[in-house]
PDB file of N, CA and C in Angstrom:
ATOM      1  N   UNK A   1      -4.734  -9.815   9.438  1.00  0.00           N
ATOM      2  CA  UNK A   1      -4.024  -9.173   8.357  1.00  0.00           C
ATOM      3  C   UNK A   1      -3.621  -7.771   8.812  1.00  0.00           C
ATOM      4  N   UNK A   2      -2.610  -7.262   8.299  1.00  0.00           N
ATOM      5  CA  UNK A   2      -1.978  -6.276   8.991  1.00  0.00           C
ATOM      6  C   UNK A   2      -1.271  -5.384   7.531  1.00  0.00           C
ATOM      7  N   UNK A   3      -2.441  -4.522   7.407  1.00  0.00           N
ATOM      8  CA  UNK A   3      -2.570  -3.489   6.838  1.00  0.00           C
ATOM      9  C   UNK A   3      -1.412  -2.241   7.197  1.00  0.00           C
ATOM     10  N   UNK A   4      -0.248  -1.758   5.963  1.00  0.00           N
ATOM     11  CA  UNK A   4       0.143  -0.449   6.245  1.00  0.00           C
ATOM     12  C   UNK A   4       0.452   0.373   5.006  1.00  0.00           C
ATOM     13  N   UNK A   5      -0.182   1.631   5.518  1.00  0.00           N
ATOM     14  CA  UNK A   5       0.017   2.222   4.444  1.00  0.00           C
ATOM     15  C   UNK A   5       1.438   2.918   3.966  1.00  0.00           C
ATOM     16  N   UNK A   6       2.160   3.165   2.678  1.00  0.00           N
ATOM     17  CA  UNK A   6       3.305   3.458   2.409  1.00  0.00           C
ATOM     18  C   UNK A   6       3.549   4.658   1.499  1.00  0.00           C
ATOM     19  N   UNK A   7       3.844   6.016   2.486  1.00  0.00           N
ATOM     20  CA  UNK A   7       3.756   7.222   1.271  1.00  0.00           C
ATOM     21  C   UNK A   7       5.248   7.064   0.593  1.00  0.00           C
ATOM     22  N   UNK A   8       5.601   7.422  -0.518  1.00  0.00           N
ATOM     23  CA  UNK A   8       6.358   6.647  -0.808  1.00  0.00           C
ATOM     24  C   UNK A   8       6.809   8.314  -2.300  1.00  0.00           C
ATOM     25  N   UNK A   9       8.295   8.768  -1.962  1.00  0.00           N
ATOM     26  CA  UNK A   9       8.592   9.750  -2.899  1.00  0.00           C
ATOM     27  C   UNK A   9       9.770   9.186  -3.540  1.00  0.00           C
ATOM     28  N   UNK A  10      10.015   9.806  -4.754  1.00  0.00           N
ATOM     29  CA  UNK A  10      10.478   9.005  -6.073  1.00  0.00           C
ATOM     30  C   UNK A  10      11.080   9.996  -7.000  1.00  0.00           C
ATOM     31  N   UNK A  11      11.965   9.669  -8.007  1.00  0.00           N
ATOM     32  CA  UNK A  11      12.410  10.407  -8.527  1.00  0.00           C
ATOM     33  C   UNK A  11      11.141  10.620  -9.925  1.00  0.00           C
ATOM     34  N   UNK A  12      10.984  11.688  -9.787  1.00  0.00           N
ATOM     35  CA  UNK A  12       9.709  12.212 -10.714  1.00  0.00           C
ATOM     36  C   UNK A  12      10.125  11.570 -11.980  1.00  0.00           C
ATOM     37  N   UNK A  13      10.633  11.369 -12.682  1.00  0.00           N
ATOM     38  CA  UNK A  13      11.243  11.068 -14.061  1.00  0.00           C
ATOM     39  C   UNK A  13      10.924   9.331 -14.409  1.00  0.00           C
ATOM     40  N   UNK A  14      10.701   8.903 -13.144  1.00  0.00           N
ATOM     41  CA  UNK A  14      10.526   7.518 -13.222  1.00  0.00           C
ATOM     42  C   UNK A  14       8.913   6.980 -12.210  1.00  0.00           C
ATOM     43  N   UNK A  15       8.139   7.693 -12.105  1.00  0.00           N
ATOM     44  CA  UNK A  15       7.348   7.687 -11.313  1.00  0.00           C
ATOM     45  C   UNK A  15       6.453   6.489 -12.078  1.00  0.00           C
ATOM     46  N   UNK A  16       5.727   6.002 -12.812  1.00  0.00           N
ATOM     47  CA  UNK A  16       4.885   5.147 -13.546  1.00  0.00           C
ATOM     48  C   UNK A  16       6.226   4.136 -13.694  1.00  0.00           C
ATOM     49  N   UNK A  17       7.184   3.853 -13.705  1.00  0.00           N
ATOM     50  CA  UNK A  17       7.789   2.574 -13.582  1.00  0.00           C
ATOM     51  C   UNK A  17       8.386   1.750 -12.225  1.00  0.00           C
ATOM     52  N   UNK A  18       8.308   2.927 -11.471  1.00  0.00           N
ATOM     53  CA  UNK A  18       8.714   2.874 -10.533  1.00  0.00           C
ATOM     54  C   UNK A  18       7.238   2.182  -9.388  1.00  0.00           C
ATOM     55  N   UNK A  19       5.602   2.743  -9.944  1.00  0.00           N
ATOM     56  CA  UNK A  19       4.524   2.325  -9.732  1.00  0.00           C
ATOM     57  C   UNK A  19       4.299   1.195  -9.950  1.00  0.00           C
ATOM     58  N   UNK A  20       4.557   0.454 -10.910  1.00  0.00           N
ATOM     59  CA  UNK A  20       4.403  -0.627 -11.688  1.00  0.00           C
ATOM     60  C   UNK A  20       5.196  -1.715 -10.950  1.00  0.00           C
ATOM     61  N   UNK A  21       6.811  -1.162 -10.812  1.00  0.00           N
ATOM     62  CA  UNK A  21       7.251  -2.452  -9.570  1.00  0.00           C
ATOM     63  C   UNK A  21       6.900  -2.367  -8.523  1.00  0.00           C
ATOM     64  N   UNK A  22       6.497  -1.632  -8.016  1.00  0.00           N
ATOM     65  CA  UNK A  22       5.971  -1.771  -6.615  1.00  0.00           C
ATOM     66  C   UNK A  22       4.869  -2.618  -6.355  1.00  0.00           C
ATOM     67  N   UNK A  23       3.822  -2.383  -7.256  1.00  0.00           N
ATOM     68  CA  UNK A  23       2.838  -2.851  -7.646  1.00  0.00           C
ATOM     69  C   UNK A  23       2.530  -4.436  -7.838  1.00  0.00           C
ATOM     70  N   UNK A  24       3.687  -4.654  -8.373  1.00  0.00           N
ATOM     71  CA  UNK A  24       4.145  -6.454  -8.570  1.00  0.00           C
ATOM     72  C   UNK A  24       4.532  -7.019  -7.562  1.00  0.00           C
ATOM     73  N   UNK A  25       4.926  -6.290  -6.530  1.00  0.00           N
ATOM     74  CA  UNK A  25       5.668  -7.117  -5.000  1.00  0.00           C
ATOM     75  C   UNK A  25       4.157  -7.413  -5.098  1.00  0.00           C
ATOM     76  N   UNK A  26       4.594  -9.023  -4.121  1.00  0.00           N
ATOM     77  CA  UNK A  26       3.844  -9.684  -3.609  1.00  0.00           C
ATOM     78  C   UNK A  26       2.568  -9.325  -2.725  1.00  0.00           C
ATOM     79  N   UNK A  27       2.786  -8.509  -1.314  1.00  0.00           N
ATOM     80  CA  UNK A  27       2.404  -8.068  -0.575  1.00  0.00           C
ATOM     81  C   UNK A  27       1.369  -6.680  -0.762  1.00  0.00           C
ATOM     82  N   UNK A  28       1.757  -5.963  -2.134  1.00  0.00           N
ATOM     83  CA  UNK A  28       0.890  -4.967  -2.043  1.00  0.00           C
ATOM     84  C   UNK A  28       0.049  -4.906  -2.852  1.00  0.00           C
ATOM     85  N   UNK A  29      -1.265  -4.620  -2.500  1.00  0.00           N
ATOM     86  CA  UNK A  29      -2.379  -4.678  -3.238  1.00  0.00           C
ATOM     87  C   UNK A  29      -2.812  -3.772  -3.829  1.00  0.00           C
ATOM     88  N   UNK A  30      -1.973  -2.438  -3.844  1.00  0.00           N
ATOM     89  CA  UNK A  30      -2.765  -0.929  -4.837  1.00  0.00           C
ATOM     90  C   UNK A  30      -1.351   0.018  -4.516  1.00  0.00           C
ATOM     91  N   UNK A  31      -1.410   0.569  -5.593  1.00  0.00           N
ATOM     92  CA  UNK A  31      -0.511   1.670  -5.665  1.00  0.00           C
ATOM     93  C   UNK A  31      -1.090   2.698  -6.540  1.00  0.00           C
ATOM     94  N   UNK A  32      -0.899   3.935  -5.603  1.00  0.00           N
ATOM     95  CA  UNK A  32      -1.783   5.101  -6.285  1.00  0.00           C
ATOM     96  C   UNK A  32      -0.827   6.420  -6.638  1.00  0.00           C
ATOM     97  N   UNK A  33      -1.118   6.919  -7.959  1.00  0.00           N
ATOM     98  CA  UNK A  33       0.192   7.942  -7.955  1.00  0.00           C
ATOM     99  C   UNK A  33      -0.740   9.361  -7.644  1.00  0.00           C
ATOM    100  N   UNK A  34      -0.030  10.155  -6.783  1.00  0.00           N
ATOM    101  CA  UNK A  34      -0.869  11.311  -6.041  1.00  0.00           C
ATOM    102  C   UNK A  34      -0.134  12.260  -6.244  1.00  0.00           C
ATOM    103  N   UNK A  35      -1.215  13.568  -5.865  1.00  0.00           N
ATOM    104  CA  UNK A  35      -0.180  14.660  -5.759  1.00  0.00           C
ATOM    105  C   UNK A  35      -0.192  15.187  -4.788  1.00  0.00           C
ATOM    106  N   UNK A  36       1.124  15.900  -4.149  1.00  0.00           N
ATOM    107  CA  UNK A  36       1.359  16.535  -2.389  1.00  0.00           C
ATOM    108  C   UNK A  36       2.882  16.162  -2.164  1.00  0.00           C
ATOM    109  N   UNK A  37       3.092  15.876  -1.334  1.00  0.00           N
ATOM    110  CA  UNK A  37       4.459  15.835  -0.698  1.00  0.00           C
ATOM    111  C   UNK A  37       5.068  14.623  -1.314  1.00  0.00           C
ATOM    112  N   UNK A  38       4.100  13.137  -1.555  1.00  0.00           N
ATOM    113  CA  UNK A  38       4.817  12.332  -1.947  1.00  0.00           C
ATOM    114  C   UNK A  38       4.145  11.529  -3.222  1.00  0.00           C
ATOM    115  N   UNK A  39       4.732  11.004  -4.003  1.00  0.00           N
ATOM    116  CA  UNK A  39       4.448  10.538  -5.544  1.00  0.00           C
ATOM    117  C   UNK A  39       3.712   9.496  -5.102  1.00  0.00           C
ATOM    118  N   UNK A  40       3.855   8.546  -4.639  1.00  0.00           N
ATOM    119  CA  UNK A  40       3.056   7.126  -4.511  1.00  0.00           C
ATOM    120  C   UNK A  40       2.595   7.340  -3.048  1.00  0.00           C
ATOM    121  N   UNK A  41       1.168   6.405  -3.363  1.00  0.00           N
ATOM    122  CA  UNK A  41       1.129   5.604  -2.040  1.00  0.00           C
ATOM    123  C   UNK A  41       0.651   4.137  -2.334  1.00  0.00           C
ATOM    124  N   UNK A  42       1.406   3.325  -1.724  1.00  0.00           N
ATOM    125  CA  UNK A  42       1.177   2.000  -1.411  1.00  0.00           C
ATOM    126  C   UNK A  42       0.624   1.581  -0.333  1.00  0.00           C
ATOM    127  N   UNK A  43      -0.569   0.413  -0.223  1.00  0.00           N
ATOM    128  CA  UNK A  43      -1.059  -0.580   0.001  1.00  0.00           C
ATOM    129  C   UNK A  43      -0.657  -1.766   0.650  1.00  0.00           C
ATOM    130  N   UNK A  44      -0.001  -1.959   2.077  1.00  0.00           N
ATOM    131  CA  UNK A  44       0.776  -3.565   2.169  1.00  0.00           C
ATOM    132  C   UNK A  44      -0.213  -4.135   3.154  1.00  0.00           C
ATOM    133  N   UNK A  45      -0.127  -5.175   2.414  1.00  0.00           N
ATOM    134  CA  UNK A  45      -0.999  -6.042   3.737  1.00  0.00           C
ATOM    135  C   UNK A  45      -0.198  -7.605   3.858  1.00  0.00           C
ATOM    136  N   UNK A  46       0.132  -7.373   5.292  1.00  0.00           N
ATOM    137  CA  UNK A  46       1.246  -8.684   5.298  1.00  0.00           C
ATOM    138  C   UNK A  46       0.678  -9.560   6.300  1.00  0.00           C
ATOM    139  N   UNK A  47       0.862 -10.741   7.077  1.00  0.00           N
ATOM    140  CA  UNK A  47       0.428 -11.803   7.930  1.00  0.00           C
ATOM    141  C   UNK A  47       0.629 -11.018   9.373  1.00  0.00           C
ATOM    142  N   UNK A  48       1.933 -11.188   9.368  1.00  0.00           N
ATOM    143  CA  UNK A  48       2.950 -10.586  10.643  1.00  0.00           C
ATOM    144  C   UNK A  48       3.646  -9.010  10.154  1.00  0.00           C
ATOM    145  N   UNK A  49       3.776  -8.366  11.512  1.00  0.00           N
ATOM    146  CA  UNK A  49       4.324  -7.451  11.502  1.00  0.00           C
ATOM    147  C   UNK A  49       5.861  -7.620  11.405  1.00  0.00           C
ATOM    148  N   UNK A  50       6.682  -8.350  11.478  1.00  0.00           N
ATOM    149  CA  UNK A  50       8.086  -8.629  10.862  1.00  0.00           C
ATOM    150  C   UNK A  50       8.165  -8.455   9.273  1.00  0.00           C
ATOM    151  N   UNK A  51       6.658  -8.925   8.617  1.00  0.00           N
ATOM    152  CA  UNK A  51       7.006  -8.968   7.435  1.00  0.00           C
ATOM    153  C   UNK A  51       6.957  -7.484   6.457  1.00  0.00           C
ATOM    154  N   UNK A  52       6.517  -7.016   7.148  1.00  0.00           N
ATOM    155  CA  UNK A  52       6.613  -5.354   6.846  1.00  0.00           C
ATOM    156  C   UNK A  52       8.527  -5.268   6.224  1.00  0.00           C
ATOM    157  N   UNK A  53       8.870  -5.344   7.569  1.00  0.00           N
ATOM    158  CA  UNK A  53      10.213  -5.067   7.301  1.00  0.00           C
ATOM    159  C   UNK A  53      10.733  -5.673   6.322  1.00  0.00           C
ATOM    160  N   UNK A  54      10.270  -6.987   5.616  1.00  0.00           N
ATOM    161  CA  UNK A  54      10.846  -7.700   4.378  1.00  0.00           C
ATOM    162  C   UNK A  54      10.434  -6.688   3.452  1.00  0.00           C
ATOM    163  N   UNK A  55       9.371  -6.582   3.088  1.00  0.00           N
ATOM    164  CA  UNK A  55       8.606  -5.863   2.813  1.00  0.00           C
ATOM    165  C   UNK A  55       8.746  -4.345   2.022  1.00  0.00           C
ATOM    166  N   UNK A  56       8.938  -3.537   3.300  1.00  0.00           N
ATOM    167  CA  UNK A  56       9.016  -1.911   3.051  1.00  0.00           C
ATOM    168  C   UNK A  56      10.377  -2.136   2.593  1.00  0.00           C
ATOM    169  N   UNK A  57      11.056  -1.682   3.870  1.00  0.00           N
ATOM    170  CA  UNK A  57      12.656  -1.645   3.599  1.00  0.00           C
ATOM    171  C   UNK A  57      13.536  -2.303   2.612  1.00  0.00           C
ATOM    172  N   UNK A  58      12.940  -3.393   2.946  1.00  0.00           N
ATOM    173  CA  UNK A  58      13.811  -4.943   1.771  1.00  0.00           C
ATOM    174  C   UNK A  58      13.499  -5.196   0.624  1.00  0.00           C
ATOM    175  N   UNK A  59      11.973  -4.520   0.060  1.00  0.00           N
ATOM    176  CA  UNK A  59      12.429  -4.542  -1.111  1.00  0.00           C
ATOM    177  C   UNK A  59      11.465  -2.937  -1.947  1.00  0.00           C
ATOM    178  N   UNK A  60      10.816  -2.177  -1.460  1.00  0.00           N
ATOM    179  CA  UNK A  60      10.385  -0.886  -1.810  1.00  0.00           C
ATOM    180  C   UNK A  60      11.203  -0.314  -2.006  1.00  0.00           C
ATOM    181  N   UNK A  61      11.955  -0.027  -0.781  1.00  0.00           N
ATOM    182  CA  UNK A  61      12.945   1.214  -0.665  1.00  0.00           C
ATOM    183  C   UNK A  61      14.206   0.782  -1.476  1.00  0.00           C
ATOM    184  N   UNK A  62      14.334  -0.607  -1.946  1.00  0.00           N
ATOM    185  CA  UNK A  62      15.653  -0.491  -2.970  1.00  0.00           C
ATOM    186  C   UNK A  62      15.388  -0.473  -4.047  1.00  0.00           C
ATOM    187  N   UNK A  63      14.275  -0.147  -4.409  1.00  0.00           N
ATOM    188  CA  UNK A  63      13.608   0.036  -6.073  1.00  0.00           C
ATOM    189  C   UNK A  63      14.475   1.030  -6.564  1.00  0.00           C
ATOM    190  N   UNK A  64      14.841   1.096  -7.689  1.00  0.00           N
ATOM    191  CA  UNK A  64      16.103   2.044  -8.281  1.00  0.00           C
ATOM    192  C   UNK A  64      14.922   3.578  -8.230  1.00  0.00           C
ATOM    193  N   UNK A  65      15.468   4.526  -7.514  1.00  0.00           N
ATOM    194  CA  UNK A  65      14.182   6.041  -7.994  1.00  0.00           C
ATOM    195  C   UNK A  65      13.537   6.074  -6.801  1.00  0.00           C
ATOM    196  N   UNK A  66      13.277   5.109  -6.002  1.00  0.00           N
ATOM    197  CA  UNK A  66      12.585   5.153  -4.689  1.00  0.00           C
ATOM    198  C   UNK A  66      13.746   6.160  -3.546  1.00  0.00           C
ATOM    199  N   UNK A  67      13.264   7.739  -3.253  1.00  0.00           N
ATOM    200  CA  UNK A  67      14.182   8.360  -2.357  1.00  0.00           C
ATOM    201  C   UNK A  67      13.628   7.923  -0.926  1.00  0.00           C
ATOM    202  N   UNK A  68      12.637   7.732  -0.789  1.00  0.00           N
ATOM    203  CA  UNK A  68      12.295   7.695   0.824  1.00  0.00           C
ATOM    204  C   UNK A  68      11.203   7.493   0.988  1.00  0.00           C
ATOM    205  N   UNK A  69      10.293   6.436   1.881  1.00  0.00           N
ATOM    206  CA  UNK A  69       8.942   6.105   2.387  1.00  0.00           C
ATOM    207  C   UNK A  69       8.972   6.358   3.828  1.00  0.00           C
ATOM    208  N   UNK A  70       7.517   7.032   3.933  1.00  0.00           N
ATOM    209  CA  UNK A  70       6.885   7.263   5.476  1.00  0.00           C
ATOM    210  C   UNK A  70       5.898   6.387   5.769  1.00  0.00           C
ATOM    211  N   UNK A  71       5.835   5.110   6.351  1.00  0.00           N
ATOM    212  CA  UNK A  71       4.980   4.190   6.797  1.00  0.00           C
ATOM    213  C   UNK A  71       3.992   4.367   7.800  1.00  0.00           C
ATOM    214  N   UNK A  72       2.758   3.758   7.544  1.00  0.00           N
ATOM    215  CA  UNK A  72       1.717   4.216   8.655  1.00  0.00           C
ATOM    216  C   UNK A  72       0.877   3.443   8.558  1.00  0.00           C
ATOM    217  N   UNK A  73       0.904   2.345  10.048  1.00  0.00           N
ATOM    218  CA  UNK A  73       0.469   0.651  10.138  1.00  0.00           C
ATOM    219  C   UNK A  73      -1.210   1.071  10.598  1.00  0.00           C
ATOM    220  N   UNK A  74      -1.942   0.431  10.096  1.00  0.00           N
ATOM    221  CA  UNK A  74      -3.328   0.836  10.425  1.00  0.00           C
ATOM    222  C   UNK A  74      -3.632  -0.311  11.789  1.00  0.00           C
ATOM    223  N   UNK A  75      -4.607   0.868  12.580  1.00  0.00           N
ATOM    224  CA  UNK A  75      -5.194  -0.011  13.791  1.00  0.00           C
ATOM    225  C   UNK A  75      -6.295  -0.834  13.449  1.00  0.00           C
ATOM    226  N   UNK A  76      -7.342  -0.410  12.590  1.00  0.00           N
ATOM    227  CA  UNK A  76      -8.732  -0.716  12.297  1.00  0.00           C
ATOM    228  C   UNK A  76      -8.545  -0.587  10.981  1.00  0.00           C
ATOM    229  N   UNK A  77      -9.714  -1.305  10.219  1.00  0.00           N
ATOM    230  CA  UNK A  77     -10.053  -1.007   8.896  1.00  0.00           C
ATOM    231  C   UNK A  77     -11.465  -0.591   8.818  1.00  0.00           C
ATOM    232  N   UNK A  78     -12.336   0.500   8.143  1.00  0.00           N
ATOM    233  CA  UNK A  78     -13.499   1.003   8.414  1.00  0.00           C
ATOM    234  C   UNK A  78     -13.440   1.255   6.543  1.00  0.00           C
ATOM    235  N   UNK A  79     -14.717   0.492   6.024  1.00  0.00           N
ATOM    236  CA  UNK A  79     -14.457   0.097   4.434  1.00  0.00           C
ATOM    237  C   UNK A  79     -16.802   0.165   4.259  1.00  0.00           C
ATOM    238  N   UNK A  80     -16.761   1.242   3.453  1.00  0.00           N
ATOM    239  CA  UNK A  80     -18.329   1.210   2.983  1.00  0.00           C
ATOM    240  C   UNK A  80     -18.401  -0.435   2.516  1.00  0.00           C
ATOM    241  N   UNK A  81     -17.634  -1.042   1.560  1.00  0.00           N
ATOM    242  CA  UNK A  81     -18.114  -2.029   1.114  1.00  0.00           C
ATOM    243  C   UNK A  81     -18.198  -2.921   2.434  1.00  0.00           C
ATOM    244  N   UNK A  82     -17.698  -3.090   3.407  1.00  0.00           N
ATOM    245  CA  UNK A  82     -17.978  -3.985   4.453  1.00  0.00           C
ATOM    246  C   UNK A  82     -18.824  -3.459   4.954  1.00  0.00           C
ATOM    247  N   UNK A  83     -19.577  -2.326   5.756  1.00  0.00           N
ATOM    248  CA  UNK A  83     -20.893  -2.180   6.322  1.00  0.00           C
ATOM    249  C   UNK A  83     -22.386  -2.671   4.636  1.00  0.00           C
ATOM    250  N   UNK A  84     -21.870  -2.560   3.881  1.00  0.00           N
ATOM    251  CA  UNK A  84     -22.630  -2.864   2.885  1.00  0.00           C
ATOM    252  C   UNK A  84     -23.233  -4.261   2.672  1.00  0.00           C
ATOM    253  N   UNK A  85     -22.085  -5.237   3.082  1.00  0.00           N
ATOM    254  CA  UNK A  85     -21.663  -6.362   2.802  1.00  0.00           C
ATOM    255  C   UNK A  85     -22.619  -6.720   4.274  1.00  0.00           C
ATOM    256  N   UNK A  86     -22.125  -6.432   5.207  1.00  0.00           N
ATOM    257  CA  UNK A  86     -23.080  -6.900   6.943  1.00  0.00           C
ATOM    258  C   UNK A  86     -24.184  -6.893   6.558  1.00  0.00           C
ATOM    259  N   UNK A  87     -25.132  -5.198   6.596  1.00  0.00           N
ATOM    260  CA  UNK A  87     -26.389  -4.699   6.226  1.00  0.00           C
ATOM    261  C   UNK A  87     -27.607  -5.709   5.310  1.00  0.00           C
ATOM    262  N   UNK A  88     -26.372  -6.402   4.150  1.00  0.00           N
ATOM    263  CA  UNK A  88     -26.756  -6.998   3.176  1.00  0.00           C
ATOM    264  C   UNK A  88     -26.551  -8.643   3.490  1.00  0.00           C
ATOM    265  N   UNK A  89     -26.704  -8.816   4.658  1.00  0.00           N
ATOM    266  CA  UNK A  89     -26.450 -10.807   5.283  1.00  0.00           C
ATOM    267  C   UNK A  89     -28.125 -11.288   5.293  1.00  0.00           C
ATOM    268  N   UNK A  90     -28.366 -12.059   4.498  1.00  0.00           N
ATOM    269  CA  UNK A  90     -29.974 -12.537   4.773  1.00  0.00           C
ATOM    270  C   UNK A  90     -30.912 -11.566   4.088  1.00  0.00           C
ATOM    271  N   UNK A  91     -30.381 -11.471   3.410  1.00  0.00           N
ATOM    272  CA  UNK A  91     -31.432 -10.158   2.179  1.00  0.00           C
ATOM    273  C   UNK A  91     -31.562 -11.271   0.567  1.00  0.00           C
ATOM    274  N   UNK A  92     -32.478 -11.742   0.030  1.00  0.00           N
ATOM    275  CA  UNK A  92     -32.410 -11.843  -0.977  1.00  0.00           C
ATOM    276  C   UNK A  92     -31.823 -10.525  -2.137  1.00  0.00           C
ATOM    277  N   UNK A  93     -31.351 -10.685  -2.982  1.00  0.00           N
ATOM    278  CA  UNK A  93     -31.306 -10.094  -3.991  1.00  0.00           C
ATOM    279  C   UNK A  93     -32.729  -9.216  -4.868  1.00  0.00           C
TER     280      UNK A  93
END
């Protein structure tokens, strides 16, 4: 699985609707509205790296309010709940 993250700036006026479709694509699993340089960040986790490009470009960036995303494909994933999850193999409850 091939995790990338999507900072993602927007026309302020539409920011919570603009969250909400993003949110519904297929591919992404969290959308967070932040504050700093850019309004959203999105969550994609796709099979293949081609599908990014369906993906980001093909259908994020034509969201009506969406001005521009900076993408950033993760190498590793490093997640407390997974060392939690190992730690916890062969432990009764």
């Amino acid at each position: 699985m091939i995790t990338a993250i999507v900072l993602v700036k927007t026309s302020v006026d539409r920011i919570p609707e603009i969250a909400e479709e993003i949110a519904a694509l297929e591919s992404v699993s969290e959308v967070f509205s932040v504050t700093g340089t850019y309004d959203l960040i999105a969550m994609v986790r796709v099979r293949e790296h081609e599908d990014l490009a369906e993906v980001i470009p093909g259908r994020i960036s034509k969201i009506a309010g969406v001005e521009g995303t900076d993408t950033h494909v993760a190498f590793r994933t490093y997640s407390q709940h997974d060392l939690e999850a190992a730690f916890a193999i062969g432990l009764d409850s």
